[in-house]
C-alpha atoms as a PDB file:
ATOM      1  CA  UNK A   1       0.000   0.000   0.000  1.00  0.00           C
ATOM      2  CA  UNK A   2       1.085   3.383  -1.291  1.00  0.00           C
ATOM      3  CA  UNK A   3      -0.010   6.036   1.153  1.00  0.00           C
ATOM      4  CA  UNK A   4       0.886   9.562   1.461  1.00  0.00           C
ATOM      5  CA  UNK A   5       3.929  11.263   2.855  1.00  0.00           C
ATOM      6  CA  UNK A   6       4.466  14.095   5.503  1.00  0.00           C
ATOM      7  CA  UNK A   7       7.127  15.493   2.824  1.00  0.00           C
ATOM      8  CA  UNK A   8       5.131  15.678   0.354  1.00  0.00           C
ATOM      9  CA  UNK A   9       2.555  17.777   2.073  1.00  0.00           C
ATOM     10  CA  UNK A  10       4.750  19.656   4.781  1.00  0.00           C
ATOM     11  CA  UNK A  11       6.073  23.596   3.938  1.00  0.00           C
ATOM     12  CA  UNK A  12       9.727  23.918   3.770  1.00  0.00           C
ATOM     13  CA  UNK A  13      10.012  28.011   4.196  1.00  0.00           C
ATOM     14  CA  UNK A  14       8.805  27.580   8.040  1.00  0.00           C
ATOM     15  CA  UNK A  15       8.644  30.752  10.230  1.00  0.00           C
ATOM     16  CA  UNK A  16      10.060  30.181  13.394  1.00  0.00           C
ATOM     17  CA  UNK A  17      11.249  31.784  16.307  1.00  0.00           C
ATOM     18  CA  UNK A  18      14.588  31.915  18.978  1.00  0.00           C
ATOM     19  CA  UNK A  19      14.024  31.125  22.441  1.00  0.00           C
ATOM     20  CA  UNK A  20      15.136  34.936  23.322  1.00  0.00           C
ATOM     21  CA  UNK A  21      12.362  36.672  20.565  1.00  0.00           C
ATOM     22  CA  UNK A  22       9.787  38.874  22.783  1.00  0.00           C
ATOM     23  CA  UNK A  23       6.294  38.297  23.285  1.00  0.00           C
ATOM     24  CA  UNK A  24       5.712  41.411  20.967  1.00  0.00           C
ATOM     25  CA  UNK A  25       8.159  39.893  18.233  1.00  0.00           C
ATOM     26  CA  UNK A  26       6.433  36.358  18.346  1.00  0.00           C
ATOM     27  CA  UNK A  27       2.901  37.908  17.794  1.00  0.00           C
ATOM     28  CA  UNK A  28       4.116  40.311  14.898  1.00  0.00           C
ATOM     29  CA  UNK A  29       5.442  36.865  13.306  1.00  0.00           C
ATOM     30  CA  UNK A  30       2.356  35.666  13.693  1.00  0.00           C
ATOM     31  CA  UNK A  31       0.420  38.434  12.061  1.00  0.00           C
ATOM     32  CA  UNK A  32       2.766  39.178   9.691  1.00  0.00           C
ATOM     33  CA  UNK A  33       2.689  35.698   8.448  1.00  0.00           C
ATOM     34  CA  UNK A  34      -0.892  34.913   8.992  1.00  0.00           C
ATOM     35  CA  UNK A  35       0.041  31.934  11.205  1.00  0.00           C
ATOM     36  CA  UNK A  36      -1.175  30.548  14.009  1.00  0.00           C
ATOM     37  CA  UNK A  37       1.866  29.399  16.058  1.00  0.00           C
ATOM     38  CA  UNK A  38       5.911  29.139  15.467  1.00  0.00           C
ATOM     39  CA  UNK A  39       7.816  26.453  16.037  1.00  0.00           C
ATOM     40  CA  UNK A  40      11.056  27.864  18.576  1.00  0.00           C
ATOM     41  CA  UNK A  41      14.433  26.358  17.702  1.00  0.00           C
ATOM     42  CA  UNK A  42      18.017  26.057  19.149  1.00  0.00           C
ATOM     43  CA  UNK A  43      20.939  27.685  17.248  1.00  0.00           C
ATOM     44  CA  UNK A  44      21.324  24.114  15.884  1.00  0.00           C
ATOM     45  CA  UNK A  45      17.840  24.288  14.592  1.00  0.00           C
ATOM     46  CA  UNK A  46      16.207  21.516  16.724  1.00  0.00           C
ATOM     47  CA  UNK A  47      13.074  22.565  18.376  1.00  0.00           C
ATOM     48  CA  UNK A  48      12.531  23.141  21.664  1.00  0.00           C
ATOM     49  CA  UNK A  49       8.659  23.974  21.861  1.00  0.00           C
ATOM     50  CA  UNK A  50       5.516  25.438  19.721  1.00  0.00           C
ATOM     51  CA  UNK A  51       3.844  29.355  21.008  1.00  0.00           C
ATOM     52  CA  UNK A  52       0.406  29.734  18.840  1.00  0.00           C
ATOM     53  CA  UNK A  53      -1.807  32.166  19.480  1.00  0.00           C
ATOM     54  CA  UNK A  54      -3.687  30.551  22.670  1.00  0.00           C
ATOM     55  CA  UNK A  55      -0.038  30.636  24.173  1.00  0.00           C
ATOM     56  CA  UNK A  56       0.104  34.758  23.972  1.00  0.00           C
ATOM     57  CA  UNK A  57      -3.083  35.028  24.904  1.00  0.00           C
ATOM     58  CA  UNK A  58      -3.316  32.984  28.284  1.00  0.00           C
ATOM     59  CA  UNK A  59       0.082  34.118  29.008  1.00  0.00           C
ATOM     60  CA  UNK A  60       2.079  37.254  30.801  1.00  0.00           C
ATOM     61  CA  UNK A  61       5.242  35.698  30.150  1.00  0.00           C
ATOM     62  CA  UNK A  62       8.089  37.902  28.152  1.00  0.00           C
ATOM     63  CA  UNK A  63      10.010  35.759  25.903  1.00  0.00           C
ATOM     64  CA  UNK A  64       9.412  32.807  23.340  1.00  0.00           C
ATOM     65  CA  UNK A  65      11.098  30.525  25.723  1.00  0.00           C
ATOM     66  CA  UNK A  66       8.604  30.904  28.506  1.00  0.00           C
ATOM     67  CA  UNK A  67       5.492  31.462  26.370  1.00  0.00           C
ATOM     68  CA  UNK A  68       6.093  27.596  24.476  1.00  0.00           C
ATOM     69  CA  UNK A  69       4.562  24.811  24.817  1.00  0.00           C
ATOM     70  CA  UNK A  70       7.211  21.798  25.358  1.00  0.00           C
ATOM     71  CA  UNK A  71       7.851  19.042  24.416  1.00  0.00           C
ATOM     72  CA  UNK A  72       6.861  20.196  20.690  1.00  0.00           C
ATOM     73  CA  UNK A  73       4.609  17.301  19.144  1.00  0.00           C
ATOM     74  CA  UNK A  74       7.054  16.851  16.141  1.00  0.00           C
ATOM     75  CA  UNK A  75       6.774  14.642  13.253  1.00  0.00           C
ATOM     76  CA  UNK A  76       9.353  13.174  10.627  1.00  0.00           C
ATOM     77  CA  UNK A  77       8.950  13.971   6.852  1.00  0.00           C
ATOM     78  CA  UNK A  78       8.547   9.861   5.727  1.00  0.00           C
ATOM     79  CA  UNK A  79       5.246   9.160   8.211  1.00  0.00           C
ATOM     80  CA  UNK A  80       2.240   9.372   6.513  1.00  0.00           C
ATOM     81  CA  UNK A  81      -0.884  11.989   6.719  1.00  0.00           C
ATOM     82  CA  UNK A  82      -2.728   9.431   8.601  1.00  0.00           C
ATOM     83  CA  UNK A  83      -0.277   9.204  11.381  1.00  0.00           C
ATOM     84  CA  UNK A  84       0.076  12.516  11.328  1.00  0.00           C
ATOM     85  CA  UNK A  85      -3.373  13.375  11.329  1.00  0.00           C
ATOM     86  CA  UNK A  86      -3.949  10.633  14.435  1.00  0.00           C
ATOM     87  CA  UNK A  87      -1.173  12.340  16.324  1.00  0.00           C
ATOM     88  CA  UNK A  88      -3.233  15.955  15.805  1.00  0.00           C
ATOM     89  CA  UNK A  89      -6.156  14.776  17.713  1.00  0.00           C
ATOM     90  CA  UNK A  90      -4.907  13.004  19.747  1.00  0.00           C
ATOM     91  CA  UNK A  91      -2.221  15.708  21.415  1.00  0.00           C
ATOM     92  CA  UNK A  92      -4.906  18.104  20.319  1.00  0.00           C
ATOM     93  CA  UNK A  93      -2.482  20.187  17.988  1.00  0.00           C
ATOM     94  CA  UNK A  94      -3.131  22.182  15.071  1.00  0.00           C
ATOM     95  CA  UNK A  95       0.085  21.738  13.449  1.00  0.00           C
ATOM     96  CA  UNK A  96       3.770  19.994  13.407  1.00  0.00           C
ATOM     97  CA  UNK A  97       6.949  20.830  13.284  1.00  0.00           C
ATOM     98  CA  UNK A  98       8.509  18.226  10.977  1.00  0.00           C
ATOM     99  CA  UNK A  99      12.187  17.285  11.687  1.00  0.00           C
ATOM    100  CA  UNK A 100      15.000  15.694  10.240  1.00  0.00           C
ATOM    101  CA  UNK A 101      16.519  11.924  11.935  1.00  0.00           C
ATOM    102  CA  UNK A 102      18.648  14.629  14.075  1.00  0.00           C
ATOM    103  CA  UNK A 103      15.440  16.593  15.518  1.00  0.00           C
ATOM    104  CA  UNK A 104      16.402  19.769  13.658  1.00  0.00           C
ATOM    105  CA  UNK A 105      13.355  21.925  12.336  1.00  0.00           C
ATOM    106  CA  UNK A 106      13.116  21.109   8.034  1.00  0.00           C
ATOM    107  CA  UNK A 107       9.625  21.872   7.450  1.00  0.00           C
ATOM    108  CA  UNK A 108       5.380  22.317   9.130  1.00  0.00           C
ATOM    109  CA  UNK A 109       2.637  20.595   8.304  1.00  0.00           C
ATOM    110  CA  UNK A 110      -1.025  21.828   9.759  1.00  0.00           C
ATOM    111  CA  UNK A 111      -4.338  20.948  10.343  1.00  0.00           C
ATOM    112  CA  UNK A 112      -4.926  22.310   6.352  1.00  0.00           C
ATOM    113  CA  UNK A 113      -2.783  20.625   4.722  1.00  0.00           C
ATOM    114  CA  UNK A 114      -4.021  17.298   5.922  1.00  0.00           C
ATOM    115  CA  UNK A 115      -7.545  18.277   5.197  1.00  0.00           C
ATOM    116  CA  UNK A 116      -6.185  18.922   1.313  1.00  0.00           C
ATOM    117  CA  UNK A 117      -5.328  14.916   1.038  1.00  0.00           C
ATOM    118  CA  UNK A 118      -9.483  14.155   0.997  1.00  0.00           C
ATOM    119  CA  UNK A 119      -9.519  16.550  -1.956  1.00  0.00           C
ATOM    120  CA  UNK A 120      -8.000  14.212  -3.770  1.00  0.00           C
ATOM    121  CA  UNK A 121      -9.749  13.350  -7.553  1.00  0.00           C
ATOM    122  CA  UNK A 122     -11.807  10.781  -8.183  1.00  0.00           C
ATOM    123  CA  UNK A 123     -10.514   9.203 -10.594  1.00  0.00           C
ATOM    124  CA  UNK A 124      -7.152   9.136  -9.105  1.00  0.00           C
ATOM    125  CA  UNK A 125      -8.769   7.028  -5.771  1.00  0.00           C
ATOM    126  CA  UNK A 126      -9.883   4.522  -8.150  1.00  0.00           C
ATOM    127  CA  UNK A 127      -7.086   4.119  -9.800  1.00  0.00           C
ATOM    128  CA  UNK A 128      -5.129   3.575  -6.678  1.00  0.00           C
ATOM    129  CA  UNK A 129      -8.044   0.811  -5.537  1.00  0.00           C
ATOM    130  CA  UNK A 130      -7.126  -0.758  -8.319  1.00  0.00           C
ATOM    131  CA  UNK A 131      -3.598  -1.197  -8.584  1.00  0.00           C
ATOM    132  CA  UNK A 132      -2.922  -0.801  -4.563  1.00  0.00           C
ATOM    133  CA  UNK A 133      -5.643  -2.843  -2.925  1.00  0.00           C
ATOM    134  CA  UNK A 134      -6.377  -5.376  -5.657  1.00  0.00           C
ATOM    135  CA  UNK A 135      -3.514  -5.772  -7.762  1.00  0.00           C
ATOM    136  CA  UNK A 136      -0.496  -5.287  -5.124  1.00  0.00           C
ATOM    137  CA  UNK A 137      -2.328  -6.565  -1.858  1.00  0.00           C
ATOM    138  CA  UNK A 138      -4.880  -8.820  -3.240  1.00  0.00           C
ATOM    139  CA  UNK A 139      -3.119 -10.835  -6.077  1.00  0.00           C
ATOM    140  CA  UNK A 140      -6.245 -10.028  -7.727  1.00  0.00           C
ATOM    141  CA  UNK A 141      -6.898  -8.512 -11.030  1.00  0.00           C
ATOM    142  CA  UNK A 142      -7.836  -4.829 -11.091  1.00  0.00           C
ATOM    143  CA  UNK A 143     -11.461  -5.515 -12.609  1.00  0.00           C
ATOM    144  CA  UNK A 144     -12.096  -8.144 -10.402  1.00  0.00           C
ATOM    145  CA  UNK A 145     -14.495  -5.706  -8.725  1.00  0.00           C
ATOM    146  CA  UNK A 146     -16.395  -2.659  -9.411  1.00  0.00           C
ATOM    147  CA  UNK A 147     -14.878   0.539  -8.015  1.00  0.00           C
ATOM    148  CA  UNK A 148     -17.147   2.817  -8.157  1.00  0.00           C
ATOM    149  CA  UNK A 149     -15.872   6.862  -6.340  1.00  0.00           C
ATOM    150  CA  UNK A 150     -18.025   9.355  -5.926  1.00  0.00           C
ATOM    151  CA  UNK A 151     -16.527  12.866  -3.851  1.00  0.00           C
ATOM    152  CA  UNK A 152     -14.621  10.426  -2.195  1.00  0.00           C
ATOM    153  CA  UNK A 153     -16.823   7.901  -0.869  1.00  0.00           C
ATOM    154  CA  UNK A 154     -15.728   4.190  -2.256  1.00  0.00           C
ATOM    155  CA  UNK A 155     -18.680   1.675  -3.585  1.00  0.00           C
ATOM    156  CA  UNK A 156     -17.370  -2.155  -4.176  1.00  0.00           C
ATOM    157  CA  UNK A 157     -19.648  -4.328  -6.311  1.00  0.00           C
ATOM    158  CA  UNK A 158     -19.605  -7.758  -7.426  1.00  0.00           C
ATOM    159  CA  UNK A 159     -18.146 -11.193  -5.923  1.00  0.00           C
ATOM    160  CA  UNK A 160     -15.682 -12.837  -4.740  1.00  0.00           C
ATOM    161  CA  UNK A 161     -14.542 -16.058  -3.923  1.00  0.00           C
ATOM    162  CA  UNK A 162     -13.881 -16.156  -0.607  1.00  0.00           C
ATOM    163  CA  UNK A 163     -15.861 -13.720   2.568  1.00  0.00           C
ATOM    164  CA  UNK A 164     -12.219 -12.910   4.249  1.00  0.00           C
ATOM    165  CA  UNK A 165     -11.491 -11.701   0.851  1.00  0.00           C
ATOM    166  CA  UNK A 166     -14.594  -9.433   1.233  1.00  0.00           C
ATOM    167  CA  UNK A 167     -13.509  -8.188   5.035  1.00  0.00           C
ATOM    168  CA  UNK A 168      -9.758  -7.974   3.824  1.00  0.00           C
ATOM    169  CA  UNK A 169     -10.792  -5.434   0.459  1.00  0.00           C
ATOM    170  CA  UNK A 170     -13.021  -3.019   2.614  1.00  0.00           C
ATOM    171  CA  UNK A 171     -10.307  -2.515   5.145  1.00  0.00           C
ATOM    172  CA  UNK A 172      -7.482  -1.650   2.729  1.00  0.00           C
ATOM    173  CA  UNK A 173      -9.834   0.418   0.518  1.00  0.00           C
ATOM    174  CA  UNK A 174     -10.940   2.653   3.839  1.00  0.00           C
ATOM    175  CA  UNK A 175      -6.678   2.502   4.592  1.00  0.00           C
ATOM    176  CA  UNK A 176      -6.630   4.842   0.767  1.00  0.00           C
ATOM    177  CA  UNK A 177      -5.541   8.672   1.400  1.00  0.00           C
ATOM    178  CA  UNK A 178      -8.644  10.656   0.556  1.00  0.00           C
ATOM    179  CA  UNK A 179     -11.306   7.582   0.926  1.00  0.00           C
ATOM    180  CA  UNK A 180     -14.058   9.366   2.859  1.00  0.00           C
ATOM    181  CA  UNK A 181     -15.917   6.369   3.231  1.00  0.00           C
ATOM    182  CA  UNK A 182     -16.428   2.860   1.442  1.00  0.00           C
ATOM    183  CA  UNK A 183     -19.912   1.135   0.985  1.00  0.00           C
ATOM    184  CA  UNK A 184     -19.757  -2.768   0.577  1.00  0.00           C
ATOM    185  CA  UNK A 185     -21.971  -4.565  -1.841  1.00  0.00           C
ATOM    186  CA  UNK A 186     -19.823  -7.082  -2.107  1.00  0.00           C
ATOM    187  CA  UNK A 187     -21.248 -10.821  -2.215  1.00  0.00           C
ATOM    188  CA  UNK A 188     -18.946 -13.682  -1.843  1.00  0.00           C
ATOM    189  CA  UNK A 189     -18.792 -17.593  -2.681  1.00  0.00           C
ATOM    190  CA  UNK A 190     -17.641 -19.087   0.439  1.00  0.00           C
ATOM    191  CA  UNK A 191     -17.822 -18.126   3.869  1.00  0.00           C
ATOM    192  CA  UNK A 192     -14.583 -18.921   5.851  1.00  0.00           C
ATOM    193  CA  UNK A 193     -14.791 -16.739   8.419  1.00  0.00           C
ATOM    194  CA  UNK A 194     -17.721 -18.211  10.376  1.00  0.00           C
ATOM    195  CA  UNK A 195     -15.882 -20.852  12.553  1.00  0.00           C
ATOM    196  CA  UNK A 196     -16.932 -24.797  11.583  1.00  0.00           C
ATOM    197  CA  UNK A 197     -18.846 -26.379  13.998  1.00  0.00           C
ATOM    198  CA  UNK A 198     -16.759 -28.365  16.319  1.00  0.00           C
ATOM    199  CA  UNK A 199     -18.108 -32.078  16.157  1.00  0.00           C
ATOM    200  CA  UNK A 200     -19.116 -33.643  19.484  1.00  0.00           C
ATOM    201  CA  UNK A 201     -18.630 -36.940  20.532  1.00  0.00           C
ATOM    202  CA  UNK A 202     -21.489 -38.600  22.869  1.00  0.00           C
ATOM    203  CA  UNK A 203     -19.312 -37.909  25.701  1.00  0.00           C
ATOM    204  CA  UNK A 204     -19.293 -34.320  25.102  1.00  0.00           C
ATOM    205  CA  UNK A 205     -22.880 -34.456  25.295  1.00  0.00           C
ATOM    206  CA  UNK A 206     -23.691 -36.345  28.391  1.00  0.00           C
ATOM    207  CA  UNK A 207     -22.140 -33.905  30.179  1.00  0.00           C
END
């Protein structure tokens, strides 16, 4: 599976800030930029912490270095959007610094730029169905069913041989960048995912 990478979505030219810039030099970054936060880095460029704008605001403190939040939530350029975009909610960020194997600052990625993946065409989701999920994951040939995308949402048609086939296409199709959704109307030949009876000797059943 081919999914999406932080680097390809990230912005290199990144605004940031020293841990010595004033409150009043942070927020004209801020403005100046239209941003809402700056990543504050070391004279080696690693970062050290993240002030947005709910920093200045619930804050009296002077400089960058007491205004940031720390540790920054960072991320590295070769995860994908969807880790990326797990890691958001769940530190409850709006954007990441994205650094290099040595920590240093080489790029941002927001809240935006994640949302831009689920604009992704049609045409293109299908295609990637297709070669991805069936082809590459599946063994299967790229007609085998109908792929059918519609502003993102995924519908599967037709049969297959086996059910866990069924289960297995659905999952990998939802796993797509910019799948908002997949309806099954799959059907399938054999069912080997509901266990076999186990058979029971007269023993078993007196007790």
């Amino acid at each position: 599976m081919k999914h999406m990478k932080i680097g390809g979505l990230m912005t290199d030219d990144v605004v940031s800030a020293v841990p010595a810039a004033s409150f009043r030099d942070v927020a004209k970054l801020l403005v100046e930029h239209d941003i809402s936060g700056v990543p504050v880095v070391d004279e080696e460029d690693r970062v050290m912490g993240v002030v947005s704008e709910s920093d200045l605001l619930s804050s009296d403190e002077l400089t960058a270095r007491g205004l940031m939040t720390t540790p920054a939530v960072t991320v590295h350029a070769e995860e994908t959007v969807a880790d990326a975009a797990r890691l958001m909610v769940r530190r409850g960020v709006e954007r990441l610094p994205v650094v290099d194997e040595e920590e240093r600052l080489v790029g941002i990625v927001t809240r935006r730029d994640l949302l831009c993946v689920y604009l992704r065409p049609d045409a293109e989701i299908r295609h990637r169905i297709r070669e991805d999920v069936l082809t590459d994951a599946m063994d299967l040939p790229g007609d085998a069913v109908d792929v059918h995308v519609l502003d993102g949402v995924v519908t599967l048609g037709g049969r297959v041989r086996r059910q866990s086939q069924v289960l297995m296409l659905v999952g990998l199709a939802e796993r797509v960048d910019g799948v908002v959704a997949v309806v099954d109307r799959l059907s399938f030949h054999e069912d080997d995912v509901r266990p076999a009876p186990s058979a029971r000797t007269p023993h078993d059943i007196a007790r």
